[in-house]
Protein backbone atom coordinates (compact mmCIF):
# COMPACT_ATOMS: atom_id res chain seq x y z
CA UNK A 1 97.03 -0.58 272.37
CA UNK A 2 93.37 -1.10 272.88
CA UNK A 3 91.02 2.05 271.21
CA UNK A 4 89.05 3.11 274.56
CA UNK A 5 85.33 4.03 273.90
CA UNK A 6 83.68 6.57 275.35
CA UNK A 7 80.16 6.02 276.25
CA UNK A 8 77.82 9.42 275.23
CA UNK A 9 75.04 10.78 277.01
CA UNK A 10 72.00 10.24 275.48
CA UNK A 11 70.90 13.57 273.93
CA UNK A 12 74.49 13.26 272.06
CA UNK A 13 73.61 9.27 270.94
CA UNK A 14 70.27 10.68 269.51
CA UNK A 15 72.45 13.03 267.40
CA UNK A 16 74.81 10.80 266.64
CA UNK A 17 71.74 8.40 265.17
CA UNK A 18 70.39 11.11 263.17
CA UNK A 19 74.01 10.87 261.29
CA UNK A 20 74.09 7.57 261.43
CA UNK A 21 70.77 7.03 259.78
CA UNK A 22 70.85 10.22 257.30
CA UNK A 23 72.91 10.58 254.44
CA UNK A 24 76.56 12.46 254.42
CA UNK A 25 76.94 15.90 254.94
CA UNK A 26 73.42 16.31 256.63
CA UNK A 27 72.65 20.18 257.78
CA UNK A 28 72.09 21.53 261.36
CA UNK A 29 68.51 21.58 260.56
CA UNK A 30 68.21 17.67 258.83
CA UNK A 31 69.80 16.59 262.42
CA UNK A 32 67.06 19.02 264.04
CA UNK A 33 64.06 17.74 262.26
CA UNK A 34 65.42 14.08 263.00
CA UNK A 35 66.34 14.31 266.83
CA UNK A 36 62.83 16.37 267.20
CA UNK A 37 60.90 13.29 265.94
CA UNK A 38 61.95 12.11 269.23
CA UNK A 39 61.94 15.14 271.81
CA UNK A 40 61.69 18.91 271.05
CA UNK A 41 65.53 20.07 271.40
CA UNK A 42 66.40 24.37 270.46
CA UNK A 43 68.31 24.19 267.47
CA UNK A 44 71.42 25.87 270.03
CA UNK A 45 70.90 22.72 272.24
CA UNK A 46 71.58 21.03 268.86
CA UNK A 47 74.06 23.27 267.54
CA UNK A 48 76.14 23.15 271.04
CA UNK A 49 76.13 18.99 270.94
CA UNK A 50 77.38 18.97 267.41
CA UNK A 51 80.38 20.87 268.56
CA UNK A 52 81.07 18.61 271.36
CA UNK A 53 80.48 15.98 268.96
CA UNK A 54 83.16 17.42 267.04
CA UNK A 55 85.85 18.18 269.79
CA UNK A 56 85.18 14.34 270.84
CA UNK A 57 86.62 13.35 267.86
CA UNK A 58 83.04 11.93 266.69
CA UNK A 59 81.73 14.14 263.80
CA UNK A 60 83.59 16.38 261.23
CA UNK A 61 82.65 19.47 259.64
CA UNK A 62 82.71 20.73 256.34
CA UNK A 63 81.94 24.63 255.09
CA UNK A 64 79.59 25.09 252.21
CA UNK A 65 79.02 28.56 251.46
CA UNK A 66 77.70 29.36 254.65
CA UNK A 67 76.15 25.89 255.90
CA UNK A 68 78.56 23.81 258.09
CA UNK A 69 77.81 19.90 256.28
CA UNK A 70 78.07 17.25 259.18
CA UNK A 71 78.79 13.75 259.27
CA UNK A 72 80.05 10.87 261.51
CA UNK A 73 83.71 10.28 262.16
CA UNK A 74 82.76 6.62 264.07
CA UNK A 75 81.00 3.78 262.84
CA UNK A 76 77.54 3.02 264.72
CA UNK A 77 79.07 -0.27 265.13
């Protein structure tokens, strides 16, 4: 069975490059100060697409102390 993609909307993509382009485990605020290099996003604008991001299957989330650690699931490619 052929793996369906699902295209994101572009606010999502640019988070999705900021993990993509970091390192592993990257913080809420190293994916803010990335995507904000591009356009000003709130850090709850962030915050709410890295939980989509999450229920899509696309990034998982670690717990340090209390810092949530993100990084990509999928492959840019």
């Amino acid at each position: 069975m052929k793996k369906r993609i699902q295209k994101l909307p572009d606010s999502e993509l640019d988070v999705m490059l900021a993990l993509w382009n970091g390192h592993p485990d990257m913080t809420r605020l190293e994916v803010e100060d990335f995507v904000n290099q591009k356009k000003e996003l709130a850090p709850t604008t962030i915050l709410s697409m890295l939980t989509r991001l999450e229920n899509k299957n696309f990034v998982s989330v670690k717990r340090e102390g209390k810092t949530n650690l993100y990084s990509p699931v999928v492959t840019q490619s």
